[in-house]
Structure formats: C-alpha cells, structure tokens
Protein backbone atom coordinates (compact mmCIF):
# COMPACT_ATOMS: atom_id res chain seq x y z
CA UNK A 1 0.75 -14.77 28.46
CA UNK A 2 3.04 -11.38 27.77
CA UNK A 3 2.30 -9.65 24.75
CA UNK A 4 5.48 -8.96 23.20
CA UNK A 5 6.03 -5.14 21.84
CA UNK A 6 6.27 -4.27 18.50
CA UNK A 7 9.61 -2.36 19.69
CA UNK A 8 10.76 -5.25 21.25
CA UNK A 9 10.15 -7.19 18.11
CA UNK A 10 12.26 -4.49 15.96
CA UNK A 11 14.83 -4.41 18.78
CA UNK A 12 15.44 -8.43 17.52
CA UNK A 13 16.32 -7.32 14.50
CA UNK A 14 20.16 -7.36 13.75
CA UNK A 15 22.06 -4.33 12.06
CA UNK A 16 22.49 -6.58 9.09
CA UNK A 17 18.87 -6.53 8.69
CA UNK A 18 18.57 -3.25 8.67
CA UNK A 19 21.35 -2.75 6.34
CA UNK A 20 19.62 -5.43 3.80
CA UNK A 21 15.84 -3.74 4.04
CA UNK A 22 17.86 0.05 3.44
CA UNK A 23 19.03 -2.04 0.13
CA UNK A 24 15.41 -2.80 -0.92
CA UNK A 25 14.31 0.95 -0.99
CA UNK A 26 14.35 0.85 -4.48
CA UNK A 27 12.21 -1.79 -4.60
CA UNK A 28 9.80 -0.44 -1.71
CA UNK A 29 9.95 2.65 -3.41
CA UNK A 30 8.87 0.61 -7.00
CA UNK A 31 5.87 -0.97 -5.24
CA UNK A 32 4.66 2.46 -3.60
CA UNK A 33 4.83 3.92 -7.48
CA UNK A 34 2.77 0.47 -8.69
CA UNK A 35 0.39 1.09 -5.97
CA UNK A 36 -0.31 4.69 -6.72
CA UNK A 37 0.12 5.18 -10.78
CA UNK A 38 -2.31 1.77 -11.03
CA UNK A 39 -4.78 2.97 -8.29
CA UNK A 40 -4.61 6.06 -10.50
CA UNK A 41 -5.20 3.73 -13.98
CA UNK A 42 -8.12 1.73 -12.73
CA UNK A 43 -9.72 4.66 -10.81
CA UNK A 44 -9.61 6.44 -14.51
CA UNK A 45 -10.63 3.00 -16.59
CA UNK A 46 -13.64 2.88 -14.08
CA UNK A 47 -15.07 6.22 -15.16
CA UNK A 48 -14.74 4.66 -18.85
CA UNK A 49 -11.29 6.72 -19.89
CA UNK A 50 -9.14 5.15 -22.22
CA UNK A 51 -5.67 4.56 -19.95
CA UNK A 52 -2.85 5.55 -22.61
CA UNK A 53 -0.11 4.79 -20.50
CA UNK A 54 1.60 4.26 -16.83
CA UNK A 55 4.53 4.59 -16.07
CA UNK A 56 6.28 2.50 -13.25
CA UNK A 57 10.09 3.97 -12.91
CA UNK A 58 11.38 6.93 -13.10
CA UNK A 59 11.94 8.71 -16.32
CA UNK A 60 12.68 12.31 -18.17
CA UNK A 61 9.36 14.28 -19.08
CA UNK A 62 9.52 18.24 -20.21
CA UNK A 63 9.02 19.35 -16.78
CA UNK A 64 12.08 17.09 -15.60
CA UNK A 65 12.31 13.61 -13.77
CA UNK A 66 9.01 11.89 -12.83
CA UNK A 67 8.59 8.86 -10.73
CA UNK A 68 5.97 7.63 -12.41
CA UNK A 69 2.65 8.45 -14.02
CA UNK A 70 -0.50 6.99 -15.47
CA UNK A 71 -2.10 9.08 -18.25
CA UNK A 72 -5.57 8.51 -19.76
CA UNK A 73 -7.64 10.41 -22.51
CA UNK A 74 -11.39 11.70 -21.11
CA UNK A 75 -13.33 11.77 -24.22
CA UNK A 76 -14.20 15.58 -22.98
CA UNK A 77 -16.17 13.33 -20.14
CA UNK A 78 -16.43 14.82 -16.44
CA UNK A 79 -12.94 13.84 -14.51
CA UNK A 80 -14.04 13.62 -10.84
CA UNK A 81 -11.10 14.55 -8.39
CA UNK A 82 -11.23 10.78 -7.78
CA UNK A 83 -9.13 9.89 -10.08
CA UNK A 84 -6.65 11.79 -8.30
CA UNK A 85 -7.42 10.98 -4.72
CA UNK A 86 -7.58 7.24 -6.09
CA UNK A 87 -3.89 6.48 -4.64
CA UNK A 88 -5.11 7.84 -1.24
CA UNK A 89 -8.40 5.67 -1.59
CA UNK A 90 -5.81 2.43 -1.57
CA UNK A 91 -3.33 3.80 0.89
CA UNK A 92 -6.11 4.03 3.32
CA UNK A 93 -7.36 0.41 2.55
CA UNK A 94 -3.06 -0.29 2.39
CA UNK A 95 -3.05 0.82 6.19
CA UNK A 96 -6.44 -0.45 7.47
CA UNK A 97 -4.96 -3.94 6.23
CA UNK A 98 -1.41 -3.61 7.76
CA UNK A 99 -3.12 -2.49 11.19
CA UNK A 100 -5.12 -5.54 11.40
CA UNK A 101 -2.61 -7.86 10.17
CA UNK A 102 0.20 -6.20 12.48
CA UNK A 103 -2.32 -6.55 15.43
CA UNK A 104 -4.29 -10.28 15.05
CA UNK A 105 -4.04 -13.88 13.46
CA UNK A 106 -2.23 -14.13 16.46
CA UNK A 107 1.24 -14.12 14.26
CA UNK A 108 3.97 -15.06 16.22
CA UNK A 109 6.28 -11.63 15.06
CA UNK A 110 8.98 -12.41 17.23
CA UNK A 111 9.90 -15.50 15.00
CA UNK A 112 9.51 -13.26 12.23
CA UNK A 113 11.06 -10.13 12.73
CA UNK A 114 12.10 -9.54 9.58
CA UNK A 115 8.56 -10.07 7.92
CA UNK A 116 7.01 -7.83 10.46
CA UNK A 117 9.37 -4.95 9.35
CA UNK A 118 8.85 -5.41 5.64
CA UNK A 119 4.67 -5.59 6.51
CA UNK A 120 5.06 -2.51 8.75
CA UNK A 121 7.16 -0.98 5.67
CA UNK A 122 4.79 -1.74 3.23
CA UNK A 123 1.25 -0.99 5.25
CA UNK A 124 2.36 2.08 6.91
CA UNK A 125 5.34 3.90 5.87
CA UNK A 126 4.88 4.00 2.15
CA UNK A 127 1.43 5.33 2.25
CA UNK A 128 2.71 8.19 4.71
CA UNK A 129 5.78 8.78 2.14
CA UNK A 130 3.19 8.62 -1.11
CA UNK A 131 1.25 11.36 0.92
CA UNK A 132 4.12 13.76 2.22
CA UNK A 133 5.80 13.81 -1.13
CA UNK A 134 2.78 14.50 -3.16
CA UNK A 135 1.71 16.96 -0.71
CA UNK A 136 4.90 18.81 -0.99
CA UNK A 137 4.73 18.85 -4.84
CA UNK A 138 1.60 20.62 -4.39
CA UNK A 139 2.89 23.18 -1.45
CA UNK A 140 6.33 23.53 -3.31
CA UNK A 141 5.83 22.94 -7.01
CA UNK A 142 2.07 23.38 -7.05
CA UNK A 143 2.50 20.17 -9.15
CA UNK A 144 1.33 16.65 -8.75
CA UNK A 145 -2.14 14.86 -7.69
CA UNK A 146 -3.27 17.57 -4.85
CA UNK A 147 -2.56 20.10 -6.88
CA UNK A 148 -4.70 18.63 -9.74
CA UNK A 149 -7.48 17.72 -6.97
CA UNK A 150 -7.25 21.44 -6.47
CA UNK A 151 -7.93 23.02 -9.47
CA UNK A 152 -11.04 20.38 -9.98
CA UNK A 153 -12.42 21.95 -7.05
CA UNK A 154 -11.40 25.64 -7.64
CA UNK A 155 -8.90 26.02 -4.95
C-alpha cells in the first residue's frame, strides 16, 4: 500500500480552502495567545502566585498594543525563568503531539484534507510563530518573555 504525501494531501486542497483557513487567522492567532498567556498563568499559579489577570485579545497598555498578557503578583517569592519559558514548555508538548498525530492512528488524511491543514496549523506553525515573534520582541524591542528570561539570568 502507497503512503500518500503530506504534499500530496495539501495539493487536494481547493483554493477555496485556502481562502476560508486565511479567514480563520484571527481565530488561529486567538488560540496561539490562549495557549501561551494560560501556559504563562498556570506556570505562575504553580509556583503559588496570585494570577491577577490574562488577557486573551489584543488591547492598549502604556507601552502600546499588546496581544495578550497574563500578570500575577509574587509575594516578593523567587520567579524562576519558568514562568516565562512556560509557553515554550507547551509549544514543545503542542508539536510533539501534532507530529505523532500527523504521522500514526493510521488517519486516512486524504479524506480529510482540510482537518489535516488546520492540525498541521495548529501543532506546528503557531508554536514556530509564538517563538519568532517573541524572539524578535526581545532582538528588536528588548521586550517580551525572552527578554524577561534574560534579565532572570543576567544576560
């Protein structure tokens, strides 16, 4: 039995279906920022800091627009740089389980083109977006989680 390609299976998809999956970038981009500012929120609730608030969707701060933050109060405790790296922590996991899922069960993709986009979408290009635009906050703004992870550790 052929093994079909994962190409081939994206080749199956019709323009229209790319058109409607460009539509749901908001909405990919809403479940990266749910992802990240709650892997933040529970990696800070963990280390027993009170989680004040997290924010989902974009918004106006004094330093300009954010896409979304979680904010806790230490107590004057330790903060480990895990707090920060927390998103990363679940992107990793995020990937691991797209890899396997894209590659077993023995899924018929072909039939379901359009799920094995959205899974590929989900798994393996938000994680890599999460990463390249917090990294460039850091390089550019010296702003945002690596930044943060930096100063813990006296970079």
């Amino acid at each position: 039995m052929d093994q079909i390609t994962p190409i081939e299976i994206l080749k199956a998809i019709p323009l229209w279906g790319y058109l409607v999956h460009a539509a749901l970038i908001p909405l990919y981009l809403t479940i990266g920022a749910v992802k990240h500012e709650y892997a933040h929120a529970i990696a800070a609730a963990l280390q027993g800091f009170r989680i004040i608030r997290v924010r989902v969707l974009p918004y106006r701060s004094p330093e300009g627009w954010q896409l979304g933050k979680a904010e806790w109060h230490t107590f004057g405790l330790y903060e480990s740089a895990h707090t920060y790296l927390a998103p990363y922590y679940a992107d990793a996991v995020l990937f691991g389980v797209g890899l396997v899922t894209l590659n077993s069960f023995g899924i018929k993709w072909e039939a379901i083109p359009h799920v094995f986009l959205t899974t590929l979408i989900v798994t393996t290009l938000l994680p890599a977006v999460d990463f390249v635009y917090n990294a460039g906050k850091w390089l550019l703004l010296d702003t945002g989680d690596f930044a943060e992870i930096a100063r813990k550790v006296g970079v």
